[in-house]
N, C-alpha and C. Protein backbone atom coordinates (compact mmCIF):
# COMPACT_ATOMS: atom_id res chain seq x y z
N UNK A 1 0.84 -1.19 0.00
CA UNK A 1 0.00 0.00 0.00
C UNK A 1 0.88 1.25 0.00
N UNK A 2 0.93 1.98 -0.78
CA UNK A 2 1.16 3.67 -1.21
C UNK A 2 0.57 4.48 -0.14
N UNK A 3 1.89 5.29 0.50
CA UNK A 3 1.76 6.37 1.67
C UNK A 3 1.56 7.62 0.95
N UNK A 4 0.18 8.21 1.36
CA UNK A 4 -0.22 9.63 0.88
C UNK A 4 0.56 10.99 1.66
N UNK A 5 1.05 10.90 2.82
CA UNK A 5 1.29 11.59 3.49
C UNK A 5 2.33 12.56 3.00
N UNK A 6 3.69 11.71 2.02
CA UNK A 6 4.88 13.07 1.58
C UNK A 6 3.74 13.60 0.36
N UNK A 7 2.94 13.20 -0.41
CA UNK A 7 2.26 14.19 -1.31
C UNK A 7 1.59 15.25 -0.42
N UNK A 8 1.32 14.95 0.47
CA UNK A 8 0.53 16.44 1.95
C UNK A 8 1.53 16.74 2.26
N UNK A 9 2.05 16.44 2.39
CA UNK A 9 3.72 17.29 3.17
C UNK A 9 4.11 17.91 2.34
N UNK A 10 4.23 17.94 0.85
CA UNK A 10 5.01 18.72 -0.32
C UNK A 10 3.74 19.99 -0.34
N UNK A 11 2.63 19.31 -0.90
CA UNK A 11 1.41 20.17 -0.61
C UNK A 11 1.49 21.38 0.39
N UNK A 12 1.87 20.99 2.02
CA UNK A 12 1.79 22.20 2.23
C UNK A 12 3.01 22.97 2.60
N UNK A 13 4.26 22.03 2.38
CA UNK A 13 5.50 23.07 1.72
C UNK A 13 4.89 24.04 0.87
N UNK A 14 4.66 23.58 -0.41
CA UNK A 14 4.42 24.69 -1.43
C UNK A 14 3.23 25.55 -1.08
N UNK A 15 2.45 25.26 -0.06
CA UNK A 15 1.59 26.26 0.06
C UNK A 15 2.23 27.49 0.87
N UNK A 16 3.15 26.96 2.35
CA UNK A 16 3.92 27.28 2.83
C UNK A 16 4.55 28.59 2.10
N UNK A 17 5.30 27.87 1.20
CA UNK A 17 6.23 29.15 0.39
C UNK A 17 5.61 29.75 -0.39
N UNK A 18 4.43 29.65 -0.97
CA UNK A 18 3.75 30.82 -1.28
C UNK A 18 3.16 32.18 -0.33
N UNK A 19 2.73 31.52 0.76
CA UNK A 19 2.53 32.74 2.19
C UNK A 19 3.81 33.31 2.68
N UNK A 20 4.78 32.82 2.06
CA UNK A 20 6.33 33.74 2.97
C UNK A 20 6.69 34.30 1.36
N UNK A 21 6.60 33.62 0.33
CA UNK A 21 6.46 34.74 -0.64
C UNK A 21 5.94 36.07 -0.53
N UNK A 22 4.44 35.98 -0.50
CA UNK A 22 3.60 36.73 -0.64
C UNK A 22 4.14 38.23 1.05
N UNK A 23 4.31 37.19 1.92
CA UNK A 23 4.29 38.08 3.08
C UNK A 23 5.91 38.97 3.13
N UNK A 24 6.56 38.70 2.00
CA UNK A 24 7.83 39.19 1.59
C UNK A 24 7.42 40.33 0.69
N UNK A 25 6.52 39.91 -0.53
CA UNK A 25 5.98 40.71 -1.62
C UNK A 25 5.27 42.59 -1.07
N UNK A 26 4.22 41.35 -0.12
CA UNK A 26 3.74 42.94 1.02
C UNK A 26 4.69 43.94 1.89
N UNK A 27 5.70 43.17 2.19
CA UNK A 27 6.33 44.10 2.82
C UNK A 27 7.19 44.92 2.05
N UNK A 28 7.16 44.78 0.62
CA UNK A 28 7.79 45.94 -0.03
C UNK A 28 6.75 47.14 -0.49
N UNK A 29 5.73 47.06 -0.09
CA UNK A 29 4.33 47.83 -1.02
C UNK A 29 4.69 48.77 0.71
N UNK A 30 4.46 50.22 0.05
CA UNK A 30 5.08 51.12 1.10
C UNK A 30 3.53 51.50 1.39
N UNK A 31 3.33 51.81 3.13
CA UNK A 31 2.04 52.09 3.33
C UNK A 31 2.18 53.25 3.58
N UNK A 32 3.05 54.47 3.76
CA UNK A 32 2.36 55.73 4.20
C UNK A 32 3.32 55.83 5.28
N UNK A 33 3.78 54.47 6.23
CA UNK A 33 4.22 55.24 7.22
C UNK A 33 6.26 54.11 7.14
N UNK A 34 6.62 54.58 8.28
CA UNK A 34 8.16 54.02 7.98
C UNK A 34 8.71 52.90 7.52
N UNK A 35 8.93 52.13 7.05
CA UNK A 35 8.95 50.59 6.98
C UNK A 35 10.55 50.64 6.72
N UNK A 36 11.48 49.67 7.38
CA UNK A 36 12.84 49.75 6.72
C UNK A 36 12.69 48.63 5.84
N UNK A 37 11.69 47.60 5.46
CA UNK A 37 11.81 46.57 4.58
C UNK A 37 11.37 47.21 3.25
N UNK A 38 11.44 48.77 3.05
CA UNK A 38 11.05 49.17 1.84
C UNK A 38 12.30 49.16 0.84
N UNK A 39 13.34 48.77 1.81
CA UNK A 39 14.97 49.47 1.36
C UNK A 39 15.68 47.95 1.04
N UNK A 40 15.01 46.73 1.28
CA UNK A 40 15.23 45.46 0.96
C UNK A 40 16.39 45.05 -0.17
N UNK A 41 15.31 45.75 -0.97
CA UNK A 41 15.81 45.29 -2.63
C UNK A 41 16.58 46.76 -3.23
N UNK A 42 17.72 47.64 -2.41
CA UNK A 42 18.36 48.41 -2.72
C UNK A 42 19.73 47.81 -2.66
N UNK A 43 20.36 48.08 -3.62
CA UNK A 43 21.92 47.40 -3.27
C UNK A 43 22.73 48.59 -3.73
N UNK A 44 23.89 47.98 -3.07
CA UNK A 44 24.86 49.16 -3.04
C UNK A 44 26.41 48.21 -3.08
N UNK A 45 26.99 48.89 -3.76
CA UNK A 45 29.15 48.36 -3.59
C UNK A 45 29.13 48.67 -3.02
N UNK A 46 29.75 47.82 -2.78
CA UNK A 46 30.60 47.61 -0.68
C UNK A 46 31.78 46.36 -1.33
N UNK A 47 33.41 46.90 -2.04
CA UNK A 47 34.26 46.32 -2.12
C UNK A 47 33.84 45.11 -3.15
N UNK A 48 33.14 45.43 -3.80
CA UNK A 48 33.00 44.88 -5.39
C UNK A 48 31.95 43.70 -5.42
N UNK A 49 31.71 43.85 -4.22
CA UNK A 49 29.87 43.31 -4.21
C UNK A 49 28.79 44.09 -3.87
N UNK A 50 27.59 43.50 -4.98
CA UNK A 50 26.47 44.43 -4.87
C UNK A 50 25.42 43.54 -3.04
N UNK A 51 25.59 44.62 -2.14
CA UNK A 51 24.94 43.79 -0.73
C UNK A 51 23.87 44.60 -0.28
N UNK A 52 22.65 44.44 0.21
CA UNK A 52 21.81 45.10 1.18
C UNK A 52 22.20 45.98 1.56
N UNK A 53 21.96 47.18 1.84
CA UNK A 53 22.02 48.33 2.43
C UNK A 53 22.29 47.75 4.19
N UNK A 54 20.97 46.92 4.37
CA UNK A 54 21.60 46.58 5.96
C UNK A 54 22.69 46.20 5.86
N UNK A 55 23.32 45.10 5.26
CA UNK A 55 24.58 44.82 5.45
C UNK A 55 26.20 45.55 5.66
N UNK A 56 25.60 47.06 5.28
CA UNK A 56 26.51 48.10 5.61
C UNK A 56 26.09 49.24 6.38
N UNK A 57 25.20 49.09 6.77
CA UNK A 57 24.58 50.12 7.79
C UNK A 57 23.62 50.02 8.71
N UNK A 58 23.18 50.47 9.52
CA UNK A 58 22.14 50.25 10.60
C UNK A 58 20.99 51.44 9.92
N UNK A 59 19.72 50.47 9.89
CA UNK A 59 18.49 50.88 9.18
C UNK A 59 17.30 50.96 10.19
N UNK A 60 17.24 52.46 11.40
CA UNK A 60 15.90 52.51 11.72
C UNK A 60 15.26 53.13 11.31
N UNK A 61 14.06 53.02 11.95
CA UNK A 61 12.98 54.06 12.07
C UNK A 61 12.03 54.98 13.43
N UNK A 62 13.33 56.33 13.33
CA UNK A 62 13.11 57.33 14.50
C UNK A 62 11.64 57.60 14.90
N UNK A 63 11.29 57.74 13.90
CA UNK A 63 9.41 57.94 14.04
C UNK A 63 8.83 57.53 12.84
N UNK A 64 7.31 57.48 12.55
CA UNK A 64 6.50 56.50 12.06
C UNK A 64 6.37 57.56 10.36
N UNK A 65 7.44 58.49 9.90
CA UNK A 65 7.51 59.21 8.87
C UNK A 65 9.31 59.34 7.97
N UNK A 66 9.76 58.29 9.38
CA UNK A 66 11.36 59.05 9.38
C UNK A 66 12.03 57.43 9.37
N UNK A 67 12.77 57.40 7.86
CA UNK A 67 13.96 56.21 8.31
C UNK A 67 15.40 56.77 7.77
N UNK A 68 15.93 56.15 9.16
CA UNK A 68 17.24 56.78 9.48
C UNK A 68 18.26 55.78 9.28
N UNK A 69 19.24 56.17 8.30
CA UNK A 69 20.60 55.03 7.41
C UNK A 69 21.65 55.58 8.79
N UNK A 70 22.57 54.63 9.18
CA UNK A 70 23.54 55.34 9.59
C UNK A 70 24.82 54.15 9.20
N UNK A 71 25.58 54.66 8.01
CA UNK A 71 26.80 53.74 7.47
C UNK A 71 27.69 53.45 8.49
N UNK A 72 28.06 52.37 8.14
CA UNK A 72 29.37 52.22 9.31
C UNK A 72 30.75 52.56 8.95
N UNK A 73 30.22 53.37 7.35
CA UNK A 73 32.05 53.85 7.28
C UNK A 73 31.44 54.90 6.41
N UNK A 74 31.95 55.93 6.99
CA UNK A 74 31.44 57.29 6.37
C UNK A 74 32.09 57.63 4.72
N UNK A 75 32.25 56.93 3.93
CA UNK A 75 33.08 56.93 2.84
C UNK A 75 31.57 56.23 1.91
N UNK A 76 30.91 55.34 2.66
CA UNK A 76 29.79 54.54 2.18
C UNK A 76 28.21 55.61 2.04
N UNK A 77 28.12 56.94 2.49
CA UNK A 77 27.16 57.80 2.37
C UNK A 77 26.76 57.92 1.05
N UNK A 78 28.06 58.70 0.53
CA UNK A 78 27.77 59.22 -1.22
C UNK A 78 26.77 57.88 -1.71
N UNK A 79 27.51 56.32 -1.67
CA UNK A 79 27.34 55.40 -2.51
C UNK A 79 25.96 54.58 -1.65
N UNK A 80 25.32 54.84 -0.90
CA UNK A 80 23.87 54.66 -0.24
C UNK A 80 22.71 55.48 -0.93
N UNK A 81 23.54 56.93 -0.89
CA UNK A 81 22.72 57.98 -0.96
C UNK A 81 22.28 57.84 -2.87
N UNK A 82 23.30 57.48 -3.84
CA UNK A 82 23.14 57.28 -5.05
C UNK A 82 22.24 55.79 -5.30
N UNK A 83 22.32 54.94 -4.44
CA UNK A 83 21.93 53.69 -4.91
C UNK A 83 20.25 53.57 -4.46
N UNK A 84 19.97 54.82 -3.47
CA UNK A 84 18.26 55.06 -2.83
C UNK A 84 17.49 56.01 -4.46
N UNK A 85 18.55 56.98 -4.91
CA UNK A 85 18.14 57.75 -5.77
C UNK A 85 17.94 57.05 -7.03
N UNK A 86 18.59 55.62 -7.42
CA UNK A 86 18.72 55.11 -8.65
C UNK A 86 17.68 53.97 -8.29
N UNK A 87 17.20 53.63 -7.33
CA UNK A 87 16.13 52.85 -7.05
C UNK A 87 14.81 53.21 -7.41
N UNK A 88 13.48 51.96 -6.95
CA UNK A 88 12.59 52.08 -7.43
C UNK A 88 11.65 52.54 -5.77
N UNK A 89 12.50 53.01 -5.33
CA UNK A 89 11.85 53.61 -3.88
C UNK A 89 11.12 54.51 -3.98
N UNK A 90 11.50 55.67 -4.61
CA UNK A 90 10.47 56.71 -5.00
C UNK A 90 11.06 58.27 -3.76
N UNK A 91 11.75 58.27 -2.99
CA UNK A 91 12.04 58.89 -2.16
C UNK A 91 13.47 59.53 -1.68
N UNK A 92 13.37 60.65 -2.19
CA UNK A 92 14.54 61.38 -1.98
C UNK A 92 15.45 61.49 -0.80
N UNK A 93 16.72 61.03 -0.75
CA UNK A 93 17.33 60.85 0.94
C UNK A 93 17.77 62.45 0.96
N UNK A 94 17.90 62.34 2.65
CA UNK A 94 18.76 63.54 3.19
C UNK A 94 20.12 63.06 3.91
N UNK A 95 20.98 64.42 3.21
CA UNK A 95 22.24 63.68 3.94
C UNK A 95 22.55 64.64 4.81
N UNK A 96 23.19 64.25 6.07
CA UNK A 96 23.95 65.57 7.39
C UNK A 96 25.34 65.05 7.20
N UNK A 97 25.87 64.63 6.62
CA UNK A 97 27.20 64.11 6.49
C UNK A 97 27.42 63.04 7.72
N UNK A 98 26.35 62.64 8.50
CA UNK A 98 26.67 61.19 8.91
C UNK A 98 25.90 60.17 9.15
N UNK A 99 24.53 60.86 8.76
CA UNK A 99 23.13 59.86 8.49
C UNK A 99 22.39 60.21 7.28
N UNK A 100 21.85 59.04 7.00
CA UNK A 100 20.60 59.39 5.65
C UNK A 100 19.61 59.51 5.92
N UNK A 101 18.47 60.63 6.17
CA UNK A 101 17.32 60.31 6.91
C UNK A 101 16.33 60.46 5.42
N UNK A 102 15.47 59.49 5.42
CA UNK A 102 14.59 59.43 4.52
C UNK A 102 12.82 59.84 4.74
N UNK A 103 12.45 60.90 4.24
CA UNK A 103 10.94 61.40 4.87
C UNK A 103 10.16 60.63 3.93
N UNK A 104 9.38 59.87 4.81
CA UNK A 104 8.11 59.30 3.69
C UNK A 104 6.94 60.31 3.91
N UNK A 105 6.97 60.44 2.40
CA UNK A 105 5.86 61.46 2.43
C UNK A 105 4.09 60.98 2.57
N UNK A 106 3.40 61.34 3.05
CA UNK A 106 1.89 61.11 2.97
C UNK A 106 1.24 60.73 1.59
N UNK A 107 0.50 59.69 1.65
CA UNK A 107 0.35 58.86 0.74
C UNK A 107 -1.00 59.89 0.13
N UNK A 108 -1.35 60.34 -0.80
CA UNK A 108 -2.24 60.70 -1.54
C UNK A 108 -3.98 59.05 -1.72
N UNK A 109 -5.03 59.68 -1.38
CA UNK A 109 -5.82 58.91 -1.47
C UNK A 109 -5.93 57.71 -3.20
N UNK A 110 -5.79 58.56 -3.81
CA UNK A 110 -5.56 57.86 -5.23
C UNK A 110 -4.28 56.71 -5.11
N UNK A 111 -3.30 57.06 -4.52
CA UNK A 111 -1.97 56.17 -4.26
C UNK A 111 -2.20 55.02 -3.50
N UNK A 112 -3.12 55.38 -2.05
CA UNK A 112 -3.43 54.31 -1.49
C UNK A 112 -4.54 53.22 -1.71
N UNK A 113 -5.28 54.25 -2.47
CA UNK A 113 -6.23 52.91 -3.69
C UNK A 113 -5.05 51.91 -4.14
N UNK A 114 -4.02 52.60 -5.20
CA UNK A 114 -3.55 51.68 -5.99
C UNK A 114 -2.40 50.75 -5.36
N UNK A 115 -1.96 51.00 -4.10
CA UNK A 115 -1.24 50.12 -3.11
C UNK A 115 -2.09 49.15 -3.05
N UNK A 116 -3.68 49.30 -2.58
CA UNK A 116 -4.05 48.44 -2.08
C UNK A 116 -4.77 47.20 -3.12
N UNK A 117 -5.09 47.91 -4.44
CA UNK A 117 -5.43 47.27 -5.64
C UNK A 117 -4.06 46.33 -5.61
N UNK A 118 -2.53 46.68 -5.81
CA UNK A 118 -1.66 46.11 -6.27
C UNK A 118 -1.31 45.06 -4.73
N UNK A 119 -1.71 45.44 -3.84
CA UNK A 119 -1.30 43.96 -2.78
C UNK A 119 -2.40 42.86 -2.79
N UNK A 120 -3.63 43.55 -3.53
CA UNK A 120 -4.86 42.50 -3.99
C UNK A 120 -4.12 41.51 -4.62
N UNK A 121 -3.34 42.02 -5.90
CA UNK A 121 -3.07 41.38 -6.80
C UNK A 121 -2.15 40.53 -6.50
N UNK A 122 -1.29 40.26 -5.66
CA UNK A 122 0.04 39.67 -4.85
C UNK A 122 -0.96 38.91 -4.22
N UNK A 123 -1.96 39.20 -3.62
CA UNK A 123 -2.86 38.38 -2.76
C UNK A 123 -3.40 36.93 -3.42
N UNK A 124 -3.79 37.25 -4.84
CA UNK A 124 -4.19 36.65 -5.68
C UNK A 124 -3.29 35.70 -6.47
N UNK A 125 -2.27 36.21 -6.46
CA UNK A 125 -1.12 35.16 -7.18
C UNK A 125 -1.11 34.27 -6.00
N UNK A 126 -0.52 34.50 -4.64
CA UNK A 126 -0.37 33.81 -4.13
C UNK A 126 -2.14 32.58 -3.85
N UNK A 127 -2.82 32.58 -4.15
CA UNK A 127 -3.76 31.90 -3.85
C UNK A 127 -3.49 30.97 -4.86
N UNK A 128 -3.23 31.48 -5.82
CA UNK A 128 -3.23 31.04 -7.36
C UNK A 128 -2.01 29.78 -6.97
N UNK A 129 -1.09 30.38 -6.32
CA UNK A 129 -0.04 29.16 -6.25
C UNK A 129 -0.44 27.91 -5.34
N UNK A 130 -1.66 28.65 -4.23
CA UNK A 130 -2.06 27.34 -3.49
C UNK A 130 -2.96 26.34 -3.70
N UNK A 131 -3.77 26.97 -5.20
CA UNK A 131 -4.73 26.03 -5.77
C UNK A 131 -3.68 25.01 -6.28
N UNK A 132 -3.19 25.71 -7.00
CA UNK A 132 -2.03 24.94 -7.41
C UNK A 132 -1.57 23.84 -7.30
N UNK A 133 -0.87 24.08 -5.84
CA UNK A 133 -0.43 22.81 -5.24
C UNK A 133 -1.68 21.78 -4.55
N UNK A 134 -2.67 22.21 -4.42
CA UNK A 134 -3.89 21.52 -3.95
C UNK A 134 -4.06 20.66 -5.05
N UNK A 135 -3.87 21.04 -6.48
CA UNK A 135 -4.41 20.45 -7.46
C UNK A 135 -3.24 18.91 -8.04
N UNK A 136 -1.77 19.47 -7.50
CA UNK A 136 -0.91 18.68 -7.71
C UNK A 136 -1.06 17.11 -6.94
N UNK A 137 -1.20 17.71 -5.32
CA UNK A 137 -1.39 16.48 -4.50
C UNK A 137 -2.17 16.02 -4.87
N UNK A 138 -3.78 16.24 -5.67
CA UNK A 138 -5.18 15.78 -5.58
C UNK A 138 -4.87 14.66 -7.19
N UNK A 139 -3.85 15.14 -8.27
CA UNK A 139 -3.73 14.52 -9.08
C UNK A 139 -2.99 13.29 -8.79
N UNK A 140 -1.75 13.72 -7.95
CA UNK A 140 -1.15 12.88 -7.65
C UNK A 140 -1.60 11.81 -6.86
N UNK A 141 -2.44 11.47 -5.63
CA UNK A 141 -3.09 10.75 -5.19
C UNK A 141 -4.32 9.90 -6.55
N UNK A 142 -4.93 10.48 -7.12
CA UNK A 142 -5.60 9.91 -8.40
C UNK A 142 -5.00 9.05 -8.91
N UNK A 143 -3.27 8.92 -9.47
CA UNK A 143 -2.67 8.21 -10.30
C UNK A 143 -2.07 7.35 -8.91
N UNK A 144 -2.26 7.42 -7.93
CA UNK A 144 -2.03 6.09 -7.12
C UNK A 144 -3.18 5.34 -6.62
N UNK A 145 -4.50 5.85 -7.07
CA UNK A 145 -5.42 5.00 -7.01
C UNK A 145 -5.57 3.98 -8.14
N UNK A 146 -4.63 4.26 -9.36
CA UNK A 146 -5.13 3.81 -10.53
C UNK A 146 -3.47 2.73 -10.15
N UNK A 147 -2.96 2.87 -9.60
CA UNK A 147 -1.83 1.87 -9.33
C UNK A 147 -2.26 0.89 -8.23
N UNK A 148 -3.63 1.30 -7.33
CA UNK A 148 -4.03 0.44 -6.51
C UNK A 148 -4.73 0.62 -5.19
N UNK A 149 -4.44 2.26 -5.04
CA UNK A 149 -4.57 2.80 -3.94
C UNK A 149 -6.00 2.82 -3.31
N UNK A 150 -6.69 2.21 -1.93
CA UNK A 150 -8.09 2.30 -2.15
C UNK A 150 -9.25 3.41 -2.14
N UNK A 151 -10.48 3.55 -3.15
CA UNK A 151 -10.62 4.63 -3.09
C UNK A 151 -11.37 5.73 -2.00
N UNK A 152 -11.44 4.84 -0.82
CA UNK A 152 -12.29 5.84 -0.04
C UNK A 152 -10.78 6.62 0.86
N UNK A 153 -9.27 5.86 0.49
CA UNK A 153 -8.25 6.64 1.05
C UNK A 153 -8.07 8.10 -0.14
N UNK A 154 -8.62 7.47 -0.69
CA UNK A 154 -8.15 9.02 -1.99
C UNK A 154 -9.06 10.09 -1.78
N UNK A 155 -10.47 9.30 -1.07
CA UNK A 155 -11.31 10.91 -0.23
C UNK A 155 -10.89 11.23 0.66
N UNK A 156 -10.30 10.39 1.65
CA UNK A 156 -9.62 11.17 2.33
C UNK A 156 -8.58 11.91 2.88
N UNK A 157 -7.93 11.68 1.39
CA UNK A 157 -6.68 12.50 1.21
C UNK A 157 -6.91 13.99 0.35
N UNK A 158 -8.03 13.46 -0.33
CA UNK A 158 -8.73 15.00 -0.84
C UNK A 158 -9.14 16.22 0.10
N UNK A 159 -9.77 15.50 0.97
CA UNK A 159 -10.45 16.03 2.25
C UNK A 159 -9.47 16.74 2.93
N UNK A 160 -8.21 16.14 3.06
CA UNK A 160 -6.89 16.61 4.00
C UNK A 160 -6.42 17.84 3.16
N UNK A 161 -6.64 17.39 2.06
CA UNK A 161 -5.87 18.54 1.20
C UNK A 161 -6.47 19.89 1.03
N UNK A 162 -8.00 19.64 1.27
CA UNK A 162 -8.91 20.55 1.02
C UNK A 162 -8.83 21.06 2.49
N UNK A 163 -8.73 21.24 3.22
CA UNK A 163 -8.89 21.37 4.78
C UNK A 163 -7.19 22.01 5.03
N UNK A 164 -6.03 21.57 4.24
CA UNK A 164 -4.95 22.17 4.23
C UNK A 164 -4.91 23.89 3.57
N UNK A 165 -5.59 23.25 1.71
CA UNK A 165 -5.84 24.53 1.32
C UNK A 165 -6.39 25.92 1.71
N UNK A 166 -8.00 25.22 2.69
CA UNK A 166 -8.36 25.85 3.37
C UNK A 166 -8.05 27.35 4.11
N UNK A 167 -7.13 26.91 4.87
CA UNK A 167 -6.35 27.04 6.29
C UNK A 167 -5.12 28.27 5.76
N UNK A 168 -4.85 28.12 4.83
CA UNK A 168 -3.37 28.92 4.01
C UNK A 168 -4.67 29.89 3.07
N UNK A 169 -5.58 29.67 2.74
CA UNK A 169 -6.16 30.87 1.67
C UNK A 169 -6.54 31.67 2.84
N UNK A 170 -7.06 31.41 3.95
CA UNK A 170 -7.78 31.63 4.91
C UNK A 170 -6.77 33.13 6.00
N UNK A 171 -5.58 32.47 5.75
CA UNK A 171 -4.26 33.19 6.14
C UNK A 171 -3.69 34.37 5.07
N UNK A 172 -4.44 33.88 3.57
CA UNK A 172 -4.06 34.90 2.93
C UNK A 172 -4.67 36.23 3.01
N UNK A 173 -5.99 35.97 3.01
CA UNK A 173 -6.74 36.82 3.54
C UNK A 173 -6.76 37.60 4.84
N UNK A 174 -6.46 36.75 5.58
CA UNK A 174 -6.50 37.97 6.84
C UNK A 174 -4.89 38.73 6.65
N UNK A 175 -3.73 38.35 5.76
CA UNK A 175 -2.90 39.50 5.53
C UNK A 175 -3.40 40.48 4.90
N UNK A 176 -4.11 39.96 3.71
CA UNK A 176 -4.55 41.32 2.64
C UNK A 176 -5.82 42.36 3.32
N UNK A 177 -6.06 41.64 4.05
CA UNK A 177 -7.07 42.60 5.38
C UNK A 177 -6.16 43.68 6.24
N UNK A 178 -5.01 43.18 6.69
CA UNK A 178 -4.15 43.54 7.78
C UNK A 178 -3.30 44.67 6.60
N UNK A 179 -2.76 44.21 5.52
CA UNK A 179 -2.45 45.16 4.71
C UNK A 179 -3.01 46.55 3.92
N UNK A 180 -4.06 46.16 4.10
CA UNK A 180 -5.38 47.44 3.17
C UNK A 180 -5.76 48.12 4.29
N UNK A 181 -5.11 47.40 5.70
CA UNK A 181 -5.84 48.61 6.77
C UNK A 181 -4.93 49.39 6.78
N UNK A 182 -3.50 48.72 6.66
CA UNK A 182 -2.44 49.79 7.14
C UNK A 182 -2.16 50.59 6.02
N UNK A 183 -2.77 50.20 4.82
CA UNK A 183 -2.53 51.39 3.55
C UNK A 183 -3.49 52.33 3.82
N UNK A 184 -4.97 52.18 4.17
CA UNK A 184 -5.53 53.08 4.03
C UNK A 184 -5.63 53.73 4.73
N UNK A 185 -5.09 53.41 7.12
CA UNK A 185 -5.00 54.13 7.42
C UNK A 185 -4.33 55.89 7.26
N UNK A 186 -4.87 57.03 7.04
CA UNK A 186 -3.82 58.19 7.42
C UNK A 186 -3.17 58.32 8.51
């Protein structure tokens, strides 16, 4: 007899990595107020590799309008300060010659529509990837019934799967809830 269990286990791997996708994807969609995971996907030389901005500097946020770069080698400013401006950040840095402070400006109502339209859409891929894998395990269990498998185990491996899927769309949603509040709050 054929063990269903690593096809549920892959199942909700891949559902898995679609919700840390997705919850990666959201945290680059800027809401209005400080986020240092907006600065993620900025790279900068640092000795002939392109690395994270964290990786050469300490990245807070002083208040809920204000993120503050502070390089750990003051030679690294100019080449922070060019690599925020050549980005897809949208936000002009300030330099004092030993921090970068970055003002996020107030999100315009039209802007925070389309934040929240575009984390819909991230919302939606990722679902898209968990049908997905729902549909993989559900096939895959099928072609081991046809090798022998019996069929009231293949309902209830459907059942598991459906009750897995469940549980992860269910999670997608209450991010894209948790996300559209914090966009639309002012």
């Amino acid at each position: 007899m054929q063990d269903i269990q690593p096809h549920l286990t892959h199942a909700e791997d891949s559902m898995e990595g679609a919700l840390l996708f997705l919850d990666e994807s959201l945290a680059h969609i800027r809401a209005g107020k400080a986020n240092p995971r907006i600065l993620d996907g900025v790279k900068v030389e640092y000795y002939g590799q392109h690395v994270p901005i964290s990786s050469v500097a300490t990245v807070t946020t002083p208040d809920a309008k204000t993120i503050s770069i502070q390089p750990w080698e003051k030679a690294l400013i100019s080449v922070i300060e060019k690599a925020i401006l050549n980005s897809d950040v949208g936000i002009t840095p300030m330099n004092n010659g030993e921090t970068i402070r970055l003002g996020i400006p107030p999100l315009t109502e039209e802007r925070r529509r389309q934040l929240a339209k575009q984390s819909k859409a991230e919302c939606e891929e990722a679902k898209i990837s968990i049908r997905n894998a729902r549909r993989d395990a559900i096939e895959h269990v099928k072609k081991m019934v046809k090798e022998g498998l019996p069929e009231d185990v293949e309902k209830d491996a459907e059942v598991a799967v459906q009750k897995i899927h469940d549980k992860y769309i269910k999670k997608i949603d209450e991010m894209y809830v948790a996300k559209e509040k914090e966009i639309m709050t002012v």
